[in-house]
Protein backbone atom coordinates (compact mmCIF):
# COMPACT_ATOMS: atom_id res chain seq x y z
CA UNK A 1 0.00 0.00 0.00
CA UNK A 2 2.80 2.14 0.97
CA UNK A 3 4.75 1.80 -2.31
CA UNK A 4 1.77 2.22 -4.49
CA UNK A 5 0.86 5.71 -2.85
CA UNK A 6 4.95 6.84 -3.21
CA UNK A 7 4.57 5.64 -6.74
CA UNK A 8 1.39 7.96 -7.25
CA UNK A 9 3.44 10.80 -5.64
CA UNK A 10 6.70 10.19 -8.06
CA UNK A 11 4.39 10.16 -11.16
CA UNK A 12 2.88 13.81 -10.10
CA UNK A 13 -0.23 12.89 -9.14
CA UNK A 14 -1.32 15.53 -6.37
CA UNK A 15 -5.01 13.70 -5.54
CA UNK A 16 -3.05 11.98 -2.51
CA UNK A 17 -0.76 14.81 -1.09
CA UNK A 18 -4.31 17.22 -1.07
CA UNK A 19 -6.34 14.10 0.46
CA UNK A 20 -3.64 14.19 3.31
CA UNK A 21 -3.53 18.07 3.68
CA UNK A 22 -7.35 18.18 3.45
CA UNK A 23 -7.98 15.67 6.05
CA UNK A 24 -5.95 17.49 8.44
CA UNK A 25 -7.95 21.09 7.27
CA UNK A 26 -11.58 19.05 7.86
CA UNK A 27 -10.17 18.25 11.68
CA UNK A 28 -9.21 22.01 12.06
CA UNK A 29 -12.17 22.78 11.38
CA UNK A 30 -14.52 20.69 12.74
CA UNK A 31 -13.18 21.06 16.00
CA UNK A 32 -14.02 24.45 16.51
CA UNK A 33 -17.90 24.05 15.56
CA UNK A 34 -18.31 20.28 16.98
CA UNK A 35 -17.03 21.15 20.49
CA UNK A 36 -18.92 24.44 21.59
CA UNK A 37 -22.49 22.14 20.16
CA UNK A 38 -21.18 19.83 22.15
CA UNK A 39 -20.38 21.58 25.16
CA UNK A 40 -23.80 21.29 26.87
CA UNK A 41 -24.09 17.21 26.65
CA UNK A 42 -20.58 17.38 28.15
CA UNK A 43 -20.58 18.95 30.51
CA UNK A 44 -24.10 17.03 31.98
CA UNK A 45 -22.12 14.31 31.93
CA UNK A 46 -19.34 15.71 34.66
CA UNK A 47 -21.97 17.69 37.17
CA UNK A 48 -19.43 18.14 40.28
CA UNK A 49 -17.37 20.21 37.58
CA UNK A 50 -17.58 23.84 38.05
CA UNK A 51 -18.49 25.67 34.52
CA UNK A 52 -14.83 27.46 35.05
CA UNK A 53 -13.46 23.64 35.24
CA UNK A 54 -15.41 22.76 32.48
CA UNK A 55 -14.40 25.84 30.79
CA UNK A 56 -10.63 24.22 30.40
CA UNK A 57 -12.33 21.27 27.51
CA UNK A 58 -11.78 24.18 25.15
CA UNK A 59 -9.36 26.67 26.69
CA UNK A 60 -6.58 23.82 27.22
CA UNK A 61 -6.85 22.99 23.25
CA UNK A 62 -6.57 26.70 22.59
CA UNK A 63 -3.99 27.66 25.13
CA UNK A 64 -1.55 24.90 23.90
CA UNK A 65 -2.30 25.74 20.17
CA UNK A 66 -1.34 29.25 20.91
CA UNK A 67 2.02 28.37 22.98
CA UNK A 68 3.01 25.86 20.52
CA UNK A 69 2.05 26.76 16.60
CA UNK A 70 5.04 29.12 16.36
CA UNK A 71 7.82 26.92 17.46
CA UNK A 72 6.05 24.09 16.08
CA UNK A 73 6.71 25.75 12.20
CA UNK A 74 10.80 26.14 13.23
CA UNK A 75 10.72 23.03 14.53
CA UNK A 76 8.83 21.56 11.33
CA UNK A 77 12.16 23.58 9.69
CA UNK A 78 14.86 21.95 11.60
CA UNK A 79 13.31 18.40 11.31
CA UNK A 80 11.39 18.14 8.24
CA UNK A 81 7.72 18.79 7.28
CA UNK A 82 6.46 15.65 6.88
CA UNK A 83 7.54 14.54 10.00
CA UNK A 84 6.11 16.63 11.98
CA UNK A 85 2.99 16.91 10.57
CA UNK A 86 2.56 13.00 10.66
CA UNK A 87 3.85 13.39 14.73
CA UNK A 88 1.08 16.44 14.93
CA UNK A 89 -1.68 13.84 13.51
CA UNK A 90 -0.68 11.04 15.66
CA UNK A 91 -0.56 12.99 18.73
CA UNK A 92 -3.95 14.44 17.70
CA UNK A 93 -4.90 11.01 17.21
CA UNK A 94 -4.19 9.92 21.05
CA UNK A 95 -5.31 13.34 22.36
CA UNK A 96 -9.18 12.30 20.12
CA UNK A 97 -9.01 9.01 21.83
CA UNK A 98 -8.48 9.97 25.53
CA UNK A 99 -10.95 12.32 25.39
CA UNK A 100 -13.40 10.22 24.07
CA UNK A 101 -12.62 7.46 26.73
CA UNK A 102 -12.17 9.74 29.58
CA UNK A 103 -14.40 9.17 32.96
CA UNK A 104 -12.89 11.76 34.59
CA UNK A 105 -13.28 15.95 33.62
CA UNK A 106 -8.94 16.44 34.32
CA UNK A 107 -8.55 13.40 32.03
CA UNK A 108 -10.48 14.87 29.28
CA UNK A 109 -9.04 18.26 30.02
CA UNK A 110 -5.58 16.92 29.55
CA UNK A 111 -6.65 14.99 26.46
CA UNK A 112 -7.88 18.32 25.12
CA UNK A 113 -4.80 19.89 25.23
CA UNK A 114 -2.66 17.14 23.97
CA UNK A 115 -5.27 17.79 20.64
CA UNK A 116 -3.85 21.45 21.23
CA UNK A 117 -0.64 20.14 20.82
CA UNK A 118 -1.00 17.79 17.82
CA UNK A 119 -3.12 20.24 15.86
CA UNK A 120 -0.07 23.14 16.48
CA UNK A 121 2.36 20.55 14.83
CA UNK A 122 0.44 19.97 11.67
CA UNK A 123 -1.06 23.30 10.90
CA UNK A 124 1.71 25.57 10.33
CA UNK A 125 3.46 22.07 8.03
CA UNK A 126 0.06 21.10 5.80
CA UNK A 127 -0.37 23.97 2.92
CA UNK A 128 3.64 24.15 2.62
CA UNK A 129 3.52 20.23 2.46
CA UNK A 130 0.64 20.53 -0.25
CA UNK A 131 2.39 23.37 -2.18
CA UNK A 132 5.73 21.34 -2.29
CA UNK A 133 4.38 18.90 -3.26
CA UNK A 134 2.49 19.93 -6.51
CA UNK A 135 3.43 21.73 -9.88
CA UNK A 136 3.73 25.55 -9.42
CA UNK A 137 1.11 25.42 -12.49
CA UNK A 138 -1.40 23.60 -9.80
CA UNK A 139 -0.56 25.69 -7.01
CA UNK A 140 -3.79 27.85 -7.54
CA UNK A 141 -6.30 24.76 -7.89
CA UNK A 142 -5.03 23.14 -4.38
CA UNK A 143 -5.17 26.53 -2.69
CA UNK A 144 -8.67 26.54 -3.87
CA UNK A 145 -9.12 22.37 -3.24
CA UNK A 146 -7.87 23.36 0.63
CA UNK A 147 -10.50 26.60 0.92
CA UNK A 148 -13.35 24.77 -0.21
CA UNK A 149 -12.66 21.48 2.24
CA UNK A 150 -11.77 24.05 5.19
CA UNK A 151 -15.03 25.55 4.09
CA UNK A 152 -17.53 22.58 3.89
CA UNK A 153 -16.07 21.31 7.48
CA UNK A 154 -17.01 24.50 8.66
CA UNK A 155 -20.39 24.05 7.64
CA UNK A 156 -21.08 20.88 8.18
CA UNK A 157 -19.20 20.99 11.49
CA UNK A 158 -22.18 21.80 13.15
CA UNK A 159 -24.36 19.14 11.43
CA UNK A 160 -22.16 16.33 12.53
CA UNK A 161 -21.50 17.07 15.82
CA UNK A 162 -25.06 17.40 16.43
CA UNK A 163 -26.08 14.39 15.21
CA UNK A 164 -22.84 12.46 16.79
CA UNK A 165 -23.85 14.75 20.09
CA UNK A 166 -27.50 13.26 20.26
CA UNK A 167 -26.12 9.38 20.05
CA UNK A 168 -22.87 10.24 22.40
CA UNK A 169 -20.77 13.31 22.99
CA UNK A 170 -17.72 10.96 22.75
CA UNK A 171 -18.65 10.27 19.13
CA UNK A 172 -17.05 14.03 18.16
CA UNK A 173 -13.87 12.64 19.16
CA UNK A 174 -13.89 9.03 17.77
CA UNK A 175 -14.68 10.34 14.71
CA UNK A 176 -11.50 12.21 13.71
CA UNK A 177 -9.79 8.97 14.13
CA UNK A 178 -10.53 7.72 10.36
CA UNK A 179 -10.34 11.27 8.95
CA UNK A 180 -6.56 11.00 10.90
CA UNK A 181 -6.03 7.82 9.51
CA UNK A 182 -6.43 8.29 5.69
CA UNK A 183 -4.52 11.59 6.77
CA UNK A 184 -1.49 9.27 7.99
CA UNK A 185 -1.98 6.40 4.87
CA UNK A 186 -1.67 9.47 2.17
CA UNK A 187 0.33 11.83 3.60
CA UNK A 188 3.64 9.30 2.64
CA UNK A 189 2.97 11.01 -0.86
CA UNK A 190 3.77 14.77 0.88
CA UNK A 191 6.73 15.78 -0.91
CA UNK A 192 9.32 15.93 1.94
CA UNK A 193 10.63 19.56 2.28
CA UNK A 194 14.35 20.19 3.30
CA UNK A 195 15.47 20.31 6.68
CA UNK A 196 17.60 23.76 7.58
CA UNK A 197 20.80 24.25 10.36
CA UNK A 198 18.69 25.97 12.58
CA UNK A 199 18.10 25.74 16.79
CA UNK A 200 15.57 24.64 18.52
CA UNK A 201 12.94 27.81 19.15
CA UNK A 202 12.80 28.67 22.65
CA UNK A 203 10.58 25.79 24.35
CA UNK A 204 10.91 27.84 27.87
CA UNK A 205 9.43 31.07 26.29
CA UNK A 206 6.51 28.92 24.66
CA UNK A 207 5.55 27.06 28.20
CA UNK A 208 5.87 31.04 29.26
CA UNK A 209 3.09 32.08 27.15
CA UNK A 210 0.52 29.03 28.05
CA UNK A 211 1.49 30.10 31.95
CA UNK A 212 0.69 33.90 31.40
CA UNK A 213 -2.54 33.22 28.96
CA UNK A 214 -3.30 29.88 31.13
CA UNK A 215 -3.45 32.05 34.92
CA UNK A 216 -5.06 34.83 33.00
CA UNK A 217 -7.96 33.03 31.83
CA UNK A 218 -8.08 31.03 34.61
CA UNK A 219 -8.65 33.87 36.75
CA UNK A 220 -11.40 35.75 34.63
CA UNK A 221 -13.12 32.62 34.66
CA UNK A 222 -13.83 33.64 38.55
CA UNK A 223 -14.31 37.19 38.50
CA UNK A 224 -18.14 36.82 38.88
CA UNK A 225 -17.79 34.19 41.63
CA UNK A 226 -15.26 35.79 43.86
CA UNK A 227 -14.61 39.47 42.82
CA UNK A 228 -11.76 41.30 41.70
CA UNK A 229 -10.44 41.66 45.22
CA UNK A 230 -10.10 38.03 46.00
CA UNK A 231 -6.70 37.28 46.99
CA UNK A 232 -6.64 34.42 44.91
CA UNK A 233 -7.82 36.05 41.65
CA UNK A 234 -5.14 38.75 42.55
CA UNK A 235 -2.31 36.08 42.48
CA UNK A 236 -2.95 34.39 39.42
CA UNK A 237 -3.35 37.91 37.58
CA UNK A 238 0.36 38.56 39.14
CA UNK A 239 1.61 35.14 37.65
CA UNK A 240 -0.05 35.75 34.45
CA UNK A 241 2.28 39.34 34.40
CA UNK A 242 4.89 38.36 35.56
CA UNK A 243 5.09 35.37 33.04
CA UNK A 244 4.47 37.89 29.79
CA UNK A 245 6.93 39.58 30.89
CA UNK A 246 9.48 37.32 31.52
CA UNK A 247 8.39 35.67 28.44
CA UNK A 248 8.46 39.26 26.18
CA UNK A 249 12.36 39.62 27.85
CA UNK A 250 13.21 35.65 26.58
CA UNK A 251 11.70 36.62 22.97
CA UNK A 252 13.90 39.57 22.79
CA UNK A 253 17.36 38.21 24.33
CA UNK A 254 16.80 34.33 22.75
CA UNK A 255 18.85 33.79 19.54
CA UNK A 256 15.20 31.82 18.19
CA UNK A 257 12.75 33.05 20.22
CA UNK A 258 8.89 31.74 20.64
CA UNK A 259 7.58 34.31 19.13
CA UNK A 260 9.66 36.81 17.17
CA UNK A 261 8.66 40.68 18.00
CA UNK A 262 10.48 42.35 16.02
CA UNK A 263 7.47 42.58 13.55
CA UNK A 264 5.74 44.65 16.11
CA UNK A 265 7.84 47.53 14.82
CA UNK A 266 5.34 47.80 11.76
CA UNK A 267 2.22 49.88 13.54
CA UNK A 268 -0.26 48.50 11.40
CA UNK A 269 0.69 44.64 12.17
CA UNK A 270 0.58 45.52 15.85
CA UNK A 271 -2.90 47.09 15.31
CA UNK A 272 -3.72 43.99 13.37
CA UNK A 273 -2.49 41.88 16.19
CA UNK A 274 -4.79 43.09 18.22
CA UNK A 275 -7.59 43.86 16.36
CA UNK A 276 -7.88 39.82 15.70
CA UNK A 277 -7.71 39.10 19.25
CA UNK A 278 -10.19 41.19 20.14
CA UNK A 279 -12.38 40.34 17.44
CA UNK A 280 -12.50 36.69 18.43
CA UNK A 281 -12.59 37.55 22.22
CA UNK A 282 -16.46 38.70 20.35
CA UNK A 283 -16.38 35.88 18.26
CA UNK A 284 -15.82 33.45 21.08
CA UNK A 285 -18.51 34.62 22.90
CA UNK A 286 -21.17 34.36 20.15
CA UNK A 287 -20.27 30.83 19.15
CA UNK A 288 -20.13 29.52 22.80
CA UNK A 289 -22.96 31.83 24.29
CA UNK A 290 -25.25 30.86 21.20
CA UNK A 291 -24.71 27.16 21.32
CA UNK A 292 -25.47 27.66 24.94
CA UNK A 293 -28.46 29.70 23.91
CA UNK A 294 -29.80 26.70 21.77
CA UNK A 295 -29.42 23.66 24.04
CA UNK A 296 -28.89 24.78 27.53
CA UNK A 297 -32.15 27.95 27.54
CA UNK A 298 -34.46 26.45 24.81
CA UNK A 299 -33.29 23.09 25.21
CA UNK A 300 -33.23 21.92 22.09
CA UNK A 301 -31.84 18.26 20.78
CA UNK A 302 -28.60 18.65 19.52
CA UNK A 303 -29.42 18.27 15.97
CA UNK A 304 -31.29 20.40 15.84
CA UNK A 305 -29.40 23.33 17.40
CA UNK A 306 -26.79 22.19 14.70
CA UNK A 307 -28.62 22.76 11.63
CA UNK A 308 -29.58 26.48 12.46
CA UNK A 309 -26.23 27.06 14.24
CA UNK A 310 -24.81 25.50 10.51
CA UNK A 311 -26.22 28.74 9.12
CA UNK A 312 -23.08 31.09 10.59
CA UNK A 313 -19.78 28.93 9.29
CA UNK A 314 -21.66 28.59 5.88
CA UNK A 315 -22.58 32.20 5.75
CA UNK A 316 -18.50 32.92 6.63
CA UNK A 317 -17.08 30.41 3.78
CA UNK A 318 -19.28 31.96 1.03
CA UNK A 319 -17.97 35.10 2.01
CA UNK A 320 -14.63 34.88 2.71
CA UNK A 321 -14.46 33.67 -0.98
CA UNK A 322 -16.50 36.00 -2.57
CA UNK A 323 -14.63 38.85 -0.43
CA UNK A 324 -11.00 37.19 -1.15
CA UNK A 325 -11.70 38.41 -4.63
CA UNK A 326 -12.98 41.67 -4.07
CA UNK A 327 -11.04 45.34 -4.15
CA UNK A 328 -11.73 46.08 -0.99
CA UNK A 329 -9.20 47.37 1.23
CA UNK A 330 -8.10 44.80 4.51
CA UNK A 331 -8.87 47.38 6.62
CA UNK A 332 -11.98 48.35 5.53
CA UNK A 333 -12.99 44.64 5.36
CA UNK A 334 -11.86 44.21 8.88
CA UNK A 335 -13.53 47.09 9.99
CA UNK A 336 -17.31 45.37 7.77
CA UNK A 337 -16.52 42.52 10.15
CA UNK A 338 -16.39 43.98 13.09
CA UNK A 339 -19.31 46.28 12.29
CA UNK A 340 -21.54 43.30 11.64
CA UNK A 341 -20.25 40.90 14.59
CA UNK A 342 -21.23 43.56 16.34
CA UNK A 343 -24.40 44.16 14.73
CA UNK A 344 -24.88 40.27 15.53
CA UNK A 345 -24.35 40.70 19.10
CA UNK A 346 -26.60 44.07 19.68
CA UNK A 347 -29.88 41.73 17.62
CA UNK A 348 -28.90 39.41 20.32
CA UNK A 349 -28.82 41.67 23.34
CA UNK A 350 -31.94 43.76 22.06
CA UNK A 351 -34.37 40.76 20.71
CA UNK A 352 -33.91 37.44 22.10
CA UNK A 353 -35.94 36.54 24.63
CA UNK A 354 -36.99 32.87 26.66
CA UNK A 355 -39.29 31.85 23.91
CA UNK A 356 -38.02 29.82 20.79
CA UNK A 357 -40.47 32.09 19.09
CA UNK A 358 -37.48 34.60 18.65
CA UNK A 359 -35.83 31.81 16.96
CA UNK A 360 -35.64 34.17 13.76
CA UNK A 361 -33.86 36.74 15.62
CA UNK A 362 -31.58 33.95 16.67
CA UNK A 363 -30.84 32.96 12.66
CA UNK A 364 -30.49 36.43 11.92
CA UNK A 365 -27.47 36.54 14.52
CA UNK A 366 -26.02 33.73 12.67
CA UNK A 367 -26.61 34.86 9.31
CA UNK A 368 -24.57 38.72 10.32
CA UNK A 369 -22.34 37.68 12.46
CA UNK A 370 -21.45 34.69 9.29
CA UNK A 371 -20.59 37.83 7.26
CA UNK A 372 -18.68 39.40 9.70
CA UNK A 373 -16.59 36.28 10.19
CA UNK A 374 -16.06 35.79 6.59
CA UNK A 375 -14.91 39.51 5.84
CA UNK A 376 -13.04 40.19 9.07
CA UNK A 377 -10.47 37.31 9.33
CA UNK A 378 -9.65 37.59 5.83
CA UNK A 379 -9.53 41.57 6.95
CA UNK A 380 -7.35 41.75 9.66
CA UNK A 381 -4.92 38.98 8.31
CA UNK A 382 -4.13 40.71 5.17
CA UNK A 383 -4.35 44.44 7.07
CA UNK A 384 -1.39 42.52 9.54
CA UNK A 385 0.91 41.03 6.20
CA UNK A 386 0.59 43.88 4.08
CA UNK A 387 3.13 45.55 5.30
CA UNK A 388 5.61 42.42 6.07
CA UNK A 389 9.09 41.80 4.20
CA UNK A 390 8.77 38.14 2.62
CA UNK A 391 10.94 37.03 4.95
CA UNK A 392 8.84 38.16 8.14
CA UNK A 393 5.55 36.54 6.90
CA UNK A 394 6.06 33.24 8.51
CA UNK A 395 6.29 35.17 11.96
CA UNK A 396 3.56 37.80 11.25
CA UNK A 397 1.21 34.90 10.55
CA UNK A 398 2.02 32.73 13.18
CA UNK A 399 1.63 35.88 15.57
CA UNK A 400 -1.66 36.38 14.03
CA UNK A 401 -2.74 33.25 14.60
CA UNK A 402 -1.25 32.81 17.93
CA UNK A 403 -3.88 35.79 18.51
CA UNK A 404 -6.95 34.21 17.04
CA UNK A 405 -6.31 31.56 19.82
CA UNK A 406 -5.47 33.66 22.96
CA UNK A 407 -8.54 35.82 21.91
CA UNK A 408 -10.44 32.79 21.32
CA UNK A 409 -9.49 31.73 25.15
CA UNK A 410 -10.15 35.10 26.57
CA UNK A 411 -13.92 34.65 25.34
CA UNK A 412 -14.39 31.70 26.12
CA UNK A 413 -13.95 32.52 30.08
CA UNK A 414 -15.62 36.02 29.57
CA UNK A 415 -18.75 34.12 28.94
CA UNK A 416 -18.19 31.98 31.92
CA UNK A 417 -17.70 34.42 33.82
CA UNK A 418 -20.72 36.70 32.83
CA UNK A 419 -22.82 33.48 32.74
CA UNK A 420 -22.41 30.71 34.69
CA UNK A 421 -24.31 27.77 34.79
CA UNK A 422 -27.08 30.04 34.61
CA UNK A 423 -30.71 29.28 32.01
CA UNK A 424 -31.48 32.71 31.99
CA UNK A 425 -31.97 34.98 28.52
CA UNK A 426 -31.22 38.06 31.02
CA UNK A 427 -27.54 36.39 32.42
CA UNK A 428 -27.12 36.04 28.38
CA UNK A 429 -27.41 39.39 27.59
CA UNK A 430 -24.86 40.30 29.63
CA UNK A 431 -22.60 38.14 27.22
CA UNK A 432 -24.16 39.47 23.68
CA UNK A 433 -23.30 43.11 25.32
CA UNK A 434 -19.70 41.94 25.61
CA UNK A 435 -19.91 40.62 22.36
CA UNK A 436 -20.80 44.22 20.74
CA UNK A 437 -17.77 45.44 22.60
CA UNK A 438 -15.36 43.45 21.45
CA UNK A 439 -16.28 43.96 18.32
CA UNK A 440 -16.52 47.27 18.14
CA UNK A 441 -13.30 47.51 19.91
CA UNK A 442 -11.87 45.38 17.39
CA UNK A 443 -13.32 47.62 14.34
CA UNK A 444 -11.72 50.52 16.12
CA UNK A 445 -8.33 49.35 15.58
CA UNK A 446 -8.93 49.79 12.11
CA UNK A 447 -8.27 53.23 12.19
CA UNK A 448 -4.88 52.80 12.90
CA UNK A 449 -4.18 50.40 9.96
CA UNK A 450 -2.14 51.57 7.37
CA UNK A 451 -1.63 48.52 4.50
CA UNK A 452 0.98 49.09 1.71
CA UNK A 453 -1.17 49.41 -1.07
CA UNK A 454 -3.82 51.95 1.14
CA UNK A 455 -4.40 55.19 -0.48
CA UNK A 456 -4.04 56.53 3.04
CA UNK A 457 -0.63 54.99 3.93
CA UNK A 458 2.94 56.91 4.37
């Protein structure tokens, strides 16, 4: 089997190499769709977990993913491509099965982040892999190939783990484990890219970052419950300082730091930096809070609240396509999709009510806060690059995306901390509100974006 898919890779075939990069896209993202539907039947199934514990199933895959994706792609550099995203998919692959066999909340927890830790490996390694390993003349057509697949496991994310979530929560998990293993089988056929004289990135700084964004999170997670004063809150806010900054001094004194800041000399990547953050602090919010909204306050089957929470990721694929190809500035599409996230989040706050009678209102959030998603990330990524030399792009985009995830783990304890384990449409709105801020905050940044090609720039 083995020989025949090398052969298919030495006659130019690239059908095998985008299988293999595509299967690894689909569990990307699925993930991030499968697990918030899911959240509900989970945690039901652990009830002496606090909702801050059970907070951790998703912040320990994104804290991880955030520590790790940077060093991960110098890693992938010093030891080869392939190999590490094949060790990223097996590790994924273990992570997927202890959580899905886990009887205890700390085992799943830790399973959770170990899928943190496989998913950083193969990410930054699986469109290089794909690229290398197809004609330059097909380069466009697996670009597109990878889109569309990233695209349709977006929408039918929701779908899935729905229907998986109504049989058995531990279903979400089981199932990547084919998906991983067609993955492994065709992924021999990745063109293997060469290795570079280079030192290991900065491990230390890395396990910095998941301490400071870790205690951080941690600790907003019980600002409802205990207060800003609390002593304890108080000491895991100090920790959480005290490890960015040790971690900032290691990035700037390491010879191959975690995270390399020297882009943050360009004003509008900085701005960009932290206009994505922010925007999926929002973002976050909605797709937690709203999946929350659906099975958990008008206790719906999980089907069910996956076909009409489908309605958002499909909205965002259509139009991050359609706006890929438009003229439209970054910043002014980052600044459309903050606007409408925000939009999104006021319907929310304003309309919604304990009745699934304002189940419209409900798809109309979905629908607006689809567009924003599929106009803003393609925004504030290309706002961020714009400005990059070539050979800064690898770090500006890992920053980026190291961003996405520490904003996405900032939500997600927000809305645990504004909520609860509350049932209430009125402890919701409190969440929708924060939401619109974000947002807004987010769309603000925009301002200060000045992209290469802008009119505006100097």
């Amino acid at each position: 089997m083995t020989d025949s898919l090398r052969a298919s890779h030495r006659s130019g075939g690239t059908f095998l190499p985008a299988v293999a990069v595509s299967c690894a896209a689909v569990l990307i993202a699925m993930d991030l769709f499968v697990i918030n539907l899911a959240f509900e039947a989970i945690s039901s199934d652990f009830p002496e977990a606090a909702p801050q514990t059970m907070s951790w199933v998703i912040n320990a895959y994104a804290v991880v993913f955030a520590a790790l994706l940077v060093p991960a792609g110098r890693l992938a550099d010093k030891y080869g491509r392939r190999k590490l995203f094949r060790l990223g998919l097996s590790v994924f692959a273990v992570g997927a099965l202890g959580a899905a066999l886990s009887g205890d909340v700390f085992v799943l927890i830790a399973a959770r982040g170990l899928q943190g830790m496989g998913a950083a490996l193969f990410v930054p390694t699986g469109l290089a892999l794909l690229l290398a390993s197809s004609p330059v003349s097909r380069h466009t057509s697996m670009l597109a190939v990878w889109t569309a697949v990233g695209s349709v496991a977006a929408a039918g994310g929701p779908i899935l783990g729905g229907a998986l979530t109504q049989v058995n929560w531990r279903w979400i998990f089981l199932i990547s484990l084919p998906v991983i293993l067609v993955a492994l089988a065709t992924s021999v056929t990745l063109a293997e890219t060469p290795k570079k004289e280079t030192r290991v990135p900065d491990l230390a700084g890395s396990a910095l970052l998941a301490v400071s964004v870790g205690t951080l999170v941690a600790g907003l997670s019980y600002v409802r419950d205990r207060g800003l004063t609390d002593p304890g809150l108080l000491a895991l806010f100090a920790v959480s300082a005290i490890a960015l900054a040790w971690f900032t001094r290691r990035c700037m004194t390491q010879p191959v730091p975690a995270l390399d800041l020297s882009v943050f000399k360009d004003a509008t990547f900085a701005w960009a930096t932290f206009g994505i953050a922010t925007y999926f602090v929002g973002f976050a919010i909605l797709l937690l809070g709203g999946s929350l909204m659906l099975t958990r306050v008008w206790a719906l089957d999980p089907l069910t609240a996956g076909l009409i929470f489908s309605l958002g990721p499909l909205t965002a694929g259509v139009t991050a396509v359609t706006m890929g190809r438009t003229d439209m500035s970054p910043r002014l599409l980052a600044a459309v999709g903050g606007l409408l996230l925000a939009l999104a989040g006021l319907l929310w706050l304003v309309l919604l009510d304990t009745q699934t009678t304002s189940l419209p209102v409900f798809f109309a959030g979905m629908v607006v806060s689809g567009l924003g998603a599929g106009s803003g990330q393609v925004g504030f990524l290309a706002a961020g690059t714009s400005r990059l030399e070539s050979s800064e792009f690898a770090a500006g985009t890992g920053i980026i995306n190291t961003a996405r995830q520490v904003g996405s783990a900032l939500g997600v304890s927000i809305l645990v901390a504004i909520t609860g384990a509350s049932v209430l449409v009125d402890d919701f709105s409190g969440a929708w509100l924060a939401v619109t801020i974000a947002s807004l905050v987010a769309t603000g940044t925009t301002v200060f974006m000045r992209p290469a090609h802008d009119p505006l720039s100097v």
